[in-house]
PDB file of N, CA and C in Angstrom:
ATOM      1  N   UNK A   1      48.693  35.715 -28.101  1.00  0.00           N
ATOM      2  CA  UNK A   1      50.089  35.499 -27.797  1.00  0.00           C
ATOM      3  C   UNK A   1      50.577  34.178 -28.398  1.00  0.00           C
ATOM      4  N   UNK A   2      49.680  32.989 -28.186  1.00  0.00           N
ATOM      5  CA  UNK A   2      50.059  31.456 -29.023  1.00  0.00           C
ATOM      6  C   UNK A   2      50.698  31.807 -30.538  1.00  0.00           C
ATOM      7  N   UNK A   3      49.507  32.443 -31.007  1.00  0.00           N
ATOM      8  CA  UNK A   3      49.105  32.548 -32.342  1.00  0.00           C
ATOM      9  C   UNK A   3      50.704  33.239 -32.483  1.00  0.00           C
ATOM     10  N   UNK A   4      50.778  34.290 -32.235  1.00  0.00           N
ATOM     11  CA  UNK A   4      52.286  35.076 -32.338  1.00  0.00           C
ATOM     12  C   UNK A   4      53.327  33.789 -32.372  1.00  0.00           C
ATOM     13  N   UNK A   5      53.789  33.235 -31.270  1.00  0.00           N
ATOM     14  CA  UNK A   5      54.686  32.161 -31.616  1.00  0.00           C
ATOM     15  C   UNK A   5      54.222  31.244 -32.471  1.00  0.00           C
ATOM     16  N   UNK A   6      53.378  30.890 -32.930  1.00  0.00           N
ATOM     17  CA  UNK A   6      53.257  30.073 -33.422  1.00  0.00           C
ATOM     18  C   UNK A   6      53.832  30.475 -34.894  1.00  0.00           C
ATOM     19  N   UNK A   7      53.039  31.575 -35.562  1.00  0.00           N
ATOM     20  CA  UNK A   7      53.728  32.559 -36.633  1.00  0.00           C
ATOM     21  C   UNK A   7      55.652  32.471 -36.518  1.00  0.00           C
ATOM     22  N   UNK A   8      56.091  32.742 -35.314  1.00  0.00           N
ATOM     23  CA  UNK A   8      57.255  33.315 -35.708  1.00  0.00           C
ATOM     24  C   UNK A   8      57.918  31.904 -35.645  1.00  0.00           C
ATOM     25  N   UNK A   9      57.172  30.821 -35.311  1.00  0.00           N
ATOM     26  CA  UNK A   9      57.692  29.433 -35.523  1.00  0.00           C
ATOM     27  C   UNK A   9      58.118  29.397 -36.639  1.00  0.00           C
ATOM     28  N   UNK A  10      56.995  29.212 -37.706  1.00  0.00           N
ATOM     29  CA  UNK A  10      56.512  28.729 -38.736  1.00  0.00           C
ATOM     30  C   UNK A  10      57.761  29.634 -40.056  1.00  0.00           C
ATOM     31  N   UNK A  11      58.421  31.049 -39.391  1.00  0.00           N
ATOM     32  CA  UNK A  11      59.082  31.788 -40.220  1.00  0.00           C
ATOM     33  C   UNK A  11      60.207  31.392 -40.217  1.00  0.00           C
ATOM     34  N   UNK A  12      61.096  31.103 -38.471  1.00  0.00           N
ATOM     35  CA  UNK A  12      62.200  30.211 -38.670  1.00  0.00           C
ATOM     36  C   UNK A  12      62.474  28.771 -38.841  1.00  0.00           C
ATOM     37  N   UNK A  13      61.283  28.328 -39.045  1.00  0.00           N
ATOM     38  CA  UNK A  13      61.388  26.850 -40.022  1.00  0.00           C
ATOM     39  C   UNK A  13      61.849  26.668 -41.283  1.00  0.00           C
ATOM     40  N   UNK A  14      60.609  27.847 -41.942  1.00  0.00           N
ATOM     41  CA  UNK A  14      60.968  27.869 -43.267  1.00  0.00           C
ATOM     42  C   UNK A  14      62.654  28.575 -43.587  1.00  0.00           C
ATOM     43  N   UNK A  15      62.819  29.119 -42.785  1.00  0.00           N
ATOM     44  CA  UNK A  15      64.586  29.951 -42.926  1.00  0.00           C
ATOM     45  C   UNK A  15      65.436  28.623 -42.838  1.00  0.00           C
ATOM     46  N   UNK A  16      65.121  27.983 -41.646  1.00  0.00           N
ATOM     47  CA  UNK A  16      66.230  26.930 -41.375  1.00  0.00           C
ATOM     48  C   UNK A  16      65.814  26.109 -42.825  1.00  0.00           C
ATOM     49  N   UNK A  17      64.708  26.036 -43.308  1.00  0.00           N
ATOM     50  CA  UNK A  17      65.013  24.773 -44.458  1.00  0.00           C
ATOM     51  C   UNK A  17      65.420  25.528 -45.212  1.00  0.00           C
ATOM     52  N   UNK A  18      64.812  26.284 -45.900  1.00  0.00           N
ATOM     53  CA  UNK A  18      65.672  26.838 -47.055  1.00  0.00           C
ATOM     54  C   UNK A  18      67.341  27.352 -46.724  1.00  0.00           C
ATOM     55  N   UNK A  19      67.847  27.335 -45.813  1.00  0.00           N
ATOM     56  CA  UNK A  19      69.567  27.020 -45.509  1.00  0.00           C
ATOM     57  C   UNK A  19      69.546  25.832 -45.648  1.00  0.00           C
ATOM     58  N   UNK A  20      69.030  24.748 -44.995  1.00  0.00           N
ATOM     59  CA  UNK A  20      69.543  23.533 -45.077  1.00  0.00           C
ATOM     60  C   UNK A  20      69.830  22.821 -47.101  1.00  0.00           C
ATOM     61  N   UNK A  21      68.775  23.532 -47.221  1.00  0.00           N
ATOM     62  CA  UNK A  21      68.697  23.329 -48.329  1.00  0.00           C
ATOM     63  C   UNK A  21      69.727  23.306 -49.520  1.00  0.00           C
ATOM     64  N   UNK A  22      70.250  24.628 -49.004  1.00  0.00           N
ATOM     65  CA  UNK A  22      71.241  25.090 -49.345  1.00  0.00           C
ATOM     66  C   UNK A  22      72.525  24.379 -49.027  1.00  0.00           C
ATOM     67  N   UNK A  23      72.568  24.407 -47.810  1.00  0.00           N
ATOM     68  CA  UNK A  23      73.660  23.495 -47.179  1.00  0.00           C
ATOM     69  C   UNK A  23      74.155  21.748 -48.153  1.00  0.00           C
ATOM     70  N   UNK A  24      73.114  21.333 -48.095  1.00  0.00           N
ATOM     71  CA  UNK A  24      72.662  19.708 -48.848  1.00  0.00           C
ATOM     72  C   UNK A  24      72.744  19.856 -49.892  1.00  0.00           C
ATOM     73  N   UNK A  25      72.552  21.293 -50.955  1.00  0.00           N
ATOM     74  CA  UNK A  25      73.103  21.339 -52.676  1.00  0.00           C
ATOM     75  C   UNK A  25      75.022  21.405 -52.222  1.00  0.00           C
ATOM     76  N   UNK A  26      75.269  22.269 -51.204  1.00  0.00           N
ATOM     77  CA  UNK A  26      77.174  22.270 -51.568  1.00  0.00           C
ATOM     78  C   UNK A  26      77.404  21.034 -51.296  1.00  0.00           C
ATOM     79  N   UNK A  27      76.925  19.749 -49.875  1.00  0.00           N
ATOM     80  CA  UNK A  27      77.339  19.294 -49.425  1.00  0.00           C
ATOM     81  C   UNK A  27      77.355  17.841 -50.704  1.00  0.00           C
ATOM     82  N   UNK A  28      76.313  17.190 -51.390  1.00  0.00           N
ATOM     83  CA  UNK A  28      76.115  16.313 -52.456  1.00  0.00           C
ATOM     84  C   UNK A  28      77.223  17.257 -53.554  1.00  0.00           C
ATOM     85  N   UNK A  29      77.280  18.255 -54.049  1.00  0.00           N
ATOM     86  CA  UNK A  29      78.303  18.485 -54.862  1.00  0.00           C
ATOM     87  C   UNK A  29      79.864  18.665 -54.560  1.00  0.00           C
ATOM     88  N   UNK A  30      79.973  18.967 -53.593  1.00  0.00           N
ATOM     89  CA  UNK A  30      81.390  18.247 -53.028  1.00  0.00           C
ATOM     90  C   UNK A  30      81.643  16.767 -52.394  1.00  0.00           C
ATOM     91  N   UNK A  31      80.554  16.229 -52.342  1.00  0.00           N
ATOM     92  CA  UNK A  31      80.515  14.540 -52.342  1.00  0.00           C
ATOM     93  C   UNK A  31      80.990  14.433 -50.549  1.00  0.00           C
ATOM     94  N   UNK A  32      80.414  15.265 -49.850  1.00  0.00           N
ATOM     95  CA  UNK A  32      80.811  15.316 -48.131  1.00  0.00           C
ATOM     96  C   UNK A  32      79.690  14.523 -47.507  1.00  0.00           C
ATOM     97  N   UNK A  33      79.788  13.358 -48.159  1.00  0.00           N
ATOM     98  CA  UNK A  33      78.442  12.205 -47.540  1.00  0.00           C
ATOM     99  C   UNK A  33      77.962  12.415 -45.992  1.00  0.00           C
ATOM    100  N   UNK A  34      79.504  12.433 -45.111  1.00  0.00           N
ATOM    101  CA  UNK A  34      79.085  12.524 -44.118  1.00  0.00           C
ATOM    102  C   UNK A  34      78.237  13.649 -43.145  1.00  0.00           C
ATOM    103  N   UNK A  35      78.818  15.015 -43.723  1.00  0.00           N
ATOM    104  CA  UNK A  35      77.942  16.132 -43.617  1.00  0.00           C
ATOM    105  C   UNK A  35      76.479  16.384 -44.324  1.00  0.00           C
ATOM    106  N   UNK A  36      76.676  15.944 -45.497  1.00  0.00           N
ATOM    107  CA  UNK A  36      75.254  15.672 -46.153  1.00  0.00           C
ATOM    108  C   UNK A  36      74.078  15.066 -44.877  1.00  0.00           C
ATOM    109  N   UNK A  37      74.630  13.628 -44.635  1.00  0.00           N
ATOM    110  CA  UNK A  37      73.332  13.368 -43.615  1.00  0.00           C
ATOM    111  C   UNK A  37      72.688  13.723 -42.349  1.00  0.00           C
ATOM    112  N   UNK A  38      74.354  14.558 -41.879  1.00  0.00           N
ATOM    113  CA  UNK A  38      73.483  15.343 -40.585  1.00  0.00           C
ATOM    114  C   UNK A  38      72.758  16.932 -41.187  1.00  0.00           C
ATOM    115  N   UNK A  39      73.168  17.391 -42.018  1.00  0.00           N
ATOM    116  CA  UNK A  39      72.032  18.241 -42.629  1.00  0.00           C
ATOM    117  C   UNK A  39      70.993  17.711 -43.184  1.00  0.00           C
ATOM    118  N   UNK A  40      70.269  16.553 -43.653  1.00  0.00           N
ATOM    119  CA  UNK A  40      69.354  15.869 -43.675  1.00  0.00           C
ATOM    120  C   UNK A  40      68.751  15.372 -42.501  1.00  0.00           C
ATOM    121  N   UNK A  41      69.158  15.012 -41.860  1.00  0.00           N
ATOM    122  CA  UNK A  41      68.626  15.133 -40.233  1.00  0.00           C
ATOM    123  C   UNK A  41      68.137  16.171 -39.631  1.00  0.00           C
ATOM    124  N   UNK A  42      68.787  17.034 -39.505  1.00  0.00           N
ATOM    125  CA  UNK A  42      68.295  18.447 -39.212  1.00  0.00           C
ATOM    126  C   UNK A  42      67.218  18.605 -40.349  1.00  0.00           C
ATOM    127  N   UNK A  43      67.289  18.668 -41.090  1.00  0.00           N
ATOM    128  CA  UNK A  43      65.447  19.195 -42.264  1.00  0.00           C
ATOM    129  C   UNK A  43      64.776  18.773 -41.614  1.00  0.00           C
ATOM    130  N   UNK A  44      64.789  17.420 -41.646  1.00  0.00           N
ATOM    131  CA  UNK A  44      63.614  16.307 -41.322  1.00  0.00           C
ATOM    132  C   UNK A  44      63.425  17.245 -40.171  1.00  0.00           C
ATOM    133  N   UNK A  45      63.735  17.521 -38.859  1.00  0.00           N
ATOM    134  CA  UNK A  45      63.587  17.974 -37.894  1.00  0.00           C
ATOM    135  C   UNK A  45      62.992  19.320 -37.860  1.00  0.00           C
ATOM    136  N   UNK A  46      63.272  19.674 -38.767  1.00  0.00           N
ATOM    137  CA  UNK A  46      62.509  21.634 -39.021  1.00  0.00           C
ATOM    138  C   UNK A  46      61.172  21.049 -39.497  1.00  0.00           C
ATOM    139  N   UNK A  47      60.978  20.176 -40.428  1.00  0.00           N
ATOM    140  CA  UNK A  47      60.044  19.543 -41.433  1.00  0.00           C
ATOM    141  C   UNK A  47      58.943  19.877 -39.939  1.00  0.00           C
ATOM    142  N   UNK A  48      59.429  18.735 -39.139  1.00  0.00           N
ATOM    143  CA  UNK A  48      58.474  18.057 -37.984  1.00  0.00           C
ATOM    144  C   UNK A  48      58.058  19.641 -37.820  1.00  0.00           C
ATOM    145  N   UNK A  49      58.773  20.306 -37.350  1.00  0.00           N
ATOM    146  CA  UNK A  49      58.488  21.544 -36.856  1.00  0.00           C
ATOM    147  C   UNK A  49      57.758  22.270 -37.100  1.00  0.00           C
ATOM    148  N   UNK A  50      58.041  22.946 -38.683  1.00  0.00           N
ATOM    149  CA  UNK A  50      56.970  23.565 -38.984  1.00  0.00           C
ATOM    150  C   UNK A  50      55.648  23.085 -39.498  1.00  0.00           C
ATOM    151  N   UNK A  51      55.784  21.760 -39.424  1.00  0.00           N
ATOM    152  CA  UNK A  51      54.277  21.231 -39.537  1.00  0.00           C
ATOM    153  C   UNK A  51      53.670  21.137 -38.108  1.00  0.00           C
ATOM    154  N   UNK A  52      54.138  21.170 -37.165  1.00  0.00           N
ATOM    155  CA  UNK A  52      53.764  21.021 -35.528  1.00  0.00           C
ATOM    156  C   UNK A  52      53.232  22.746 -35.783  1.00  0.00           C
ATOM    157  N   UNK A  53      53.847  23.846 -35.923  1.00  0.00           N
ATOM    158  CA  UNK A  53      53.402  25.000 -36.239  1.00  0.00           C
ATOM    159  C   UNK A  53      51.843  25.395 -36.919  1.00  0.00           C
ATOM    160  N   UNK A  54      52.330  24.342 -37.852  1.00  0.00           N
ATOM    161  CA  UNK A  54      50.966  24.782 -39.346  1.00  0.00           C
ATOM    162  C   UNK A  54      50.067  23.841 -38.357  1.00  0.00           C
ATOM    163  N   UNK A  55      49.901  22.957 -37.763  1.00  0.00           N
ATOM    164  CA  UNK A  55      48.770  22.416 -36.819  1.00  0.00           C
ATOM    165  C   UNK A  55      48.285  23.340 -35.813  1.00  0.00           C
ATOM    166  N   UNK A  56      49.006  24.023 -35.284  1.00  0.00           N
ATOM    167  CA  UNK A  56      48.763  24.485 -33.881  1.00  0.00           C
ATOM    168  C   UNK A  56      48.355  25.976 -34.511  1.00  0.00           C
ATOM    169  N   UNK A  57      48.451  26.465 -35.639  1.00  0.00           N
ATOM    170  CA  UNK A  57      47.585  27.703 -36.406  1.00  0.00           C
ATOM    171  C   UNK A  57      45.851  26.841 -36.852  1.00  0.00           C
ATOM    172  N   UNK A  58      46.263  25.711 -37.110  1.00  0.00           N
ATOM    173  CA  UNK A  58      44.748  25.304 -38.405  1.00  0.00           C
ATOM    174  C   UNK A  58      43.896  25.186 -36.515  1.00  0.00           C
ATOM    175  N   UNK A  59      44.400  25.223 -35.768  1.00  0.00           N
ATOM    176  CA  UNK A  59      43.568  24.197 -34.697  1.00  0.00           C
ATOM    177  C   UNK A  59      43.101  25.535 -33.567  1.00  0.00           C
ATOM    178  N   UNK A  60      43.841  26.891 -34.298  1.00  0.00           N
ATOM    179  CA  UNK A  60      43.298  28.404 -34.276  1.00  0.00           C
ATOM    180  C   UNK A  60      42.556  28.801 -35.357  1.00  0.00           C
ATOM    181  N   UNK A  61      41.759  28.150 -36.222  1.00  0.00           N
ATOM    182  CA  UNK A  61      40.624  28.548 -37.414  1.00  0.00           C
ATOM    183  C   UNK A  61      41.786  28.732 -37.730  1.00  0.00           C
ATOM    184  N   UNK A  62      42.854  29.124 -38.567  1.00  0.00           N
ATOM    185  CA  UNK A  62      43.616  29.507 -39.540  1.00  0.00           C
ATOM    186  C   UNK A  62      44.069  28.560 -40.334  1.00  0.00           C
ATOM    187  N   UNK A  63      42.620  28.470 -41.247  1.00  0.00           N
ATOM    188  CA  UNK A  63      43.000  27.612 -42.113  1.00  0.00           C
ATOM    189  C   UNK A  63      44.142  27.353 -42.968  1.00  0.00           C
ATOM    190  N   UNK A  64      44.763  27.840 -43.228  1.00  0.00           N
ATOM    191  CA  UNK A  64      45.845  27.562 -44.210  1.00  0.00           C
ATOM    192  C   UNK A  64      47.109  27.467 -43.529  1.00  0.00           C
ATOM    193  N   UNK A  65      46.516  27.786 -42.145  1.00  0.00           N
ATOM    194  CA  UNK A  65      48.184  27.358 -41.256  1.00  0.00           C
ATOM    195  C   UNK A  65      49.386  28.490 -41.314  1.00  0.00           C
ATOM    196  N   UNK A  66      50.699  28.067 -41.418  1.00  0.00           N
ATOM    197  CA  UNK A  66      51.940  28.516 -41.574  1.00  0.00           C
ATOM    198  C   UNK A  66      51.132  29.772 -43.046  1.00  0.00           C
ATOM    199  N   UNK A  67      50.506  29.207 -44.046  1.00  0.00           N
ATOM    200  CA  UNK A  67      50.828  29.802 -44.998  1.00  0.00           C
ATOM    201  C   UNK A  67      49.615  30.789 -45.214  1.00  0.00           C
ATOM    202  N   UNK A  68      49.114  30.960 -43.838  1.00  0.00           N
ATOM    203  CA  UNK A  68      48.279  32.469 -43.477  1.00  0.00           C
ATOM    204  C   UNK A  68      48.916  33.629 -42.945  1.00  0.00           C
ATOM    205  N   UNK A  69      50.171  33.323 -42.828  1.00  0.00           N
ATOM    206  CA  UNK A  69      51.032  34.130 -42.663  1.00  0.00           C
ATOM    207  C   UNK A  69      51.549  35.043 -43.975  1.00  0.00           C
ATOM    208  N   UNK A  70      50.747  34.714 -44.696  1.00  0.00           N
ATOM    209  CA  UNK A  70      51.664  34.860 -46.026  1.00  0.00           C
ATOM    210  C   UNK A  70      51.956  36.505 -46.381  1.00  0.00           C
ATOM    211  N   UNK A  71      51.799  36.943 -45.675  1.00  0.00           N
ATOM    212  CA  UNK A  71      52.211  38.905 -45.992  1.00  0.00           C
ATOM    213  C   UNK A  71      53.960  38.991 -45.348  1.00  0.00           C
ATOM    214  N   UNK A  72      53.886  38.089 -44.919  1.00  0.00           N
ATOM    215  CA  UNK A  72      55.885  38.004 -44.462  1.00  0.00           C
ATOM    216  C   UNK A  72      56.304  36.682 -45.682  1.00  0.00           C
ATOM    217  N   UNK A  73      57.188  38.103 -46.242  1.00  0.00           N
ATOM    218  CA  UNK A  73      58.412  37.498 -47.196  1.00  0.00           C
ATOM    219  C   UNK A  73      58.611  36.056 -47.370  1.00  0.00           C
ATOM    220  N   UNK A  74      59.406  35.832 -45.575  1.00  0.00           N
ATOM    221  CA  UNK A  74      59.702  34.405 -45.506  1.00  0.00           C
ATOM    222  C   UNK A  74      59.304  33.263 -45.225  1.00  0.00           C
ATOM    223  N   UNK A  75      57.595  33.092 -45.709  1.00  0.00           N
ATOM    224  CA  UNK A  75      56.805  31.991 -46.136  1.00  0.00           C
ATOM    225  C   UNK A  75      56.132  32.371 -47.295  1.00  0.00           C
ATOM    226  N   UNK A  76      55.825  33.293 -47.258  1.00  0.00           N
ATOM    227  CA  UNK A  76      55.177  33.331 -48.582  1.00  0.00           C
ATOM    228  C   UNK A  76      55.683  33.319 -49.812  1.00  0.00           C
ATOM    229  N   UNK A  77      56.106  32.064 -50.134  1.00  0.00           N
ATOM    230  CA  UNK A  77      57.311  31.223 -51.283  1.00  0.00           C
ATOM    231  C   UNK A  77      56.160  30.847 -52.318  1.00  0.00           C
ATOM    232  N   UNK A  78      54.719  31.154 -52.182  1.00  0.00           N
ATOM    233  CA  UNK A  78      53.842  30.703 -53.227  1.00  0.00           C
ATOM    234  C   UNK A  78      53.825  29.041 -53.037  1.00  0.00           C
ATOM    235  N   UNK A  79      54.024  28.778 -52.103  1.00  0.00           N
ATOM    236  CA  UNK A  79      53.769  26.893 -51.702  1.00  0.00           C
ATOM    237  C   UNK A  79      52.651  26.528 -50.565  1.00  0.00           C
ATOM    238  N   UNK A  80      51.657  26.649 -50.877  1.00  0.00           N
ATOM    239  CA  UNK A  80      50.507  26.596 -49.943  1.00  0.00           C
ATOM    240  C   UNK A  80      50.654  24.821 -49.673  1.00  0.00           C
ATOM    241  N   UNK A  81      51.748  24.037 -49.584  1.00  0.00           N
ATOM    242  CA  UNK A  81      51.664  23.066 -49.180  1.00  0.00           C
ATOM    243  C   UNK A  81      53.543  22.989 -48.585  1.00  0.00           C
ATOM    244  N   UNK A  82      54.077  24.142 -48.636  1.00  0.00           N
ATOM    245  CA  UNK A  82      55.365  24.391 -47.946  1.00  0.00           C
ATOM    246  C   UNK A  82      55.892  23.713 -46.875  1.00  0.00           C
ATOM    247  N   UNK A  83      56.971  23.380 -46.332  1.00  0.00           N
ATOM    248  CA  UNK A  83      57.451  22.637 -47.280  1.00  0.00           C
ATOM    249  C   UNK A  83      57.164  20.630 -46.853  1.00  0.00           C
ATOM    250  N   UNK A  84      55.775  20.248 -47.010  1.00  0.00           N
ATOM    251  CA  UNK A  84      55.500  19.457 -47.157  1.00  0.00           C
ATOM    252  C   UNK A  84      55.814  18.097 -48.414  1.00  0.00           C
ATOM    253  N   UNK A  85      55.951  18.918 -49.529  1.00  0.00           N
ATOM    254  CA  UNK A  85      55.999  18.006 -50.714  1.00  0.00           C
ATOM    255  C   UNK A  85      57.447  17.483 -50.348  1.00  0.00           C
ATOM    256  N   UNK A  86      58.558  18.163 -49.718  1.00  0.00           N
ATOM    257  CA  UNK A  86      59.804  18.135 -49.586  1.00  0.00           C
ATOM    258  C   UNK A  86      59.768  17.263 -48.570  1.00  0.00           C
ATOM    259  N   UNK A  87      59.258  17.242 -47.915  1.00  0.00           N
ATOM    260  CA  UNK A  87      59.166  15.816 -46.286  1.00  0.00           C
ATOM    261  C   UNK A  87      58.778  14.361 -46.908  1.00  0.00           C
ATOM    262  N   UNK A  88      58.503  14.298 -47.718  1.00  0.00           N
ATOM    263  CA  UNK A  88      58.412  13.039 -48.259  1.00  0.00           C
ATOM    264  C   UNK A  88      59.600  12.223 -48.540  1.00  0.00           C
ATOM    265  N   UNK A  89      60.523  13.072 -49.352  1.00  0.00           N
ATOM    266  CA  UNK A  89      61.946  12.398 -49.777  1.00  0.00           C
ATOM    267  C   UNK A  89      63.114  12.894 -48.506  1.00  0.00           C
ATOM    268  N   UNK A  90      62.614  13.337 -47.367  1.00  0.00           N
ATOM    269  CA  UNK A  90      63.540  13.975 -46.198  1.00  0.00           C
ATOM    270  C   UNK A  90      63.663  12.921 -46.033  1.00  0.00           C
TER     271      UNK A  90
END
């Protein structure tokens, strides 16, 4: 049952970033600074998330975490370090 939430964590993380994502390309090209940073706030916050996820899978033998999920669409983006590289500049 963990394991289940933990999975369906890890799917609306990756959804919410890749919107946010989205959100933060219109918001820098219409120059809406101020909306820009609370959608940067919010990432950072999914970030935390689905890495709190990908822990609480590796700490169930599932090694690869979030991205043992990978037979659903919406992680399996081919980023076995998802979206980690991106939390750096969050």
């Amino acid at each position: 049952m963990w394991q289940n939430a933990l999975e369906v964590g890890c799917i609306i993380e990756v959804a919410d970033i890749n919107d946010l994502d989205t959100y933060i390309a219109q918001a820098e090209a219409s120059s809406a600074t101020d909306v820009l940073e609370i959608f940067k706030w919010l990432r950072h916050g999914s970030y935390k998330h689905y890495w709190a996820f990908d822990n609480g899978l590796k700490e169930m033998n599932r090694e690869e975490g979030c991205c043992s999920i990978g037979e659903l669409e919406e992680v399996n983006d081919g980023h076995l370090a998802y979206p980690k590289t991106k939390m750096m500049t969050a």
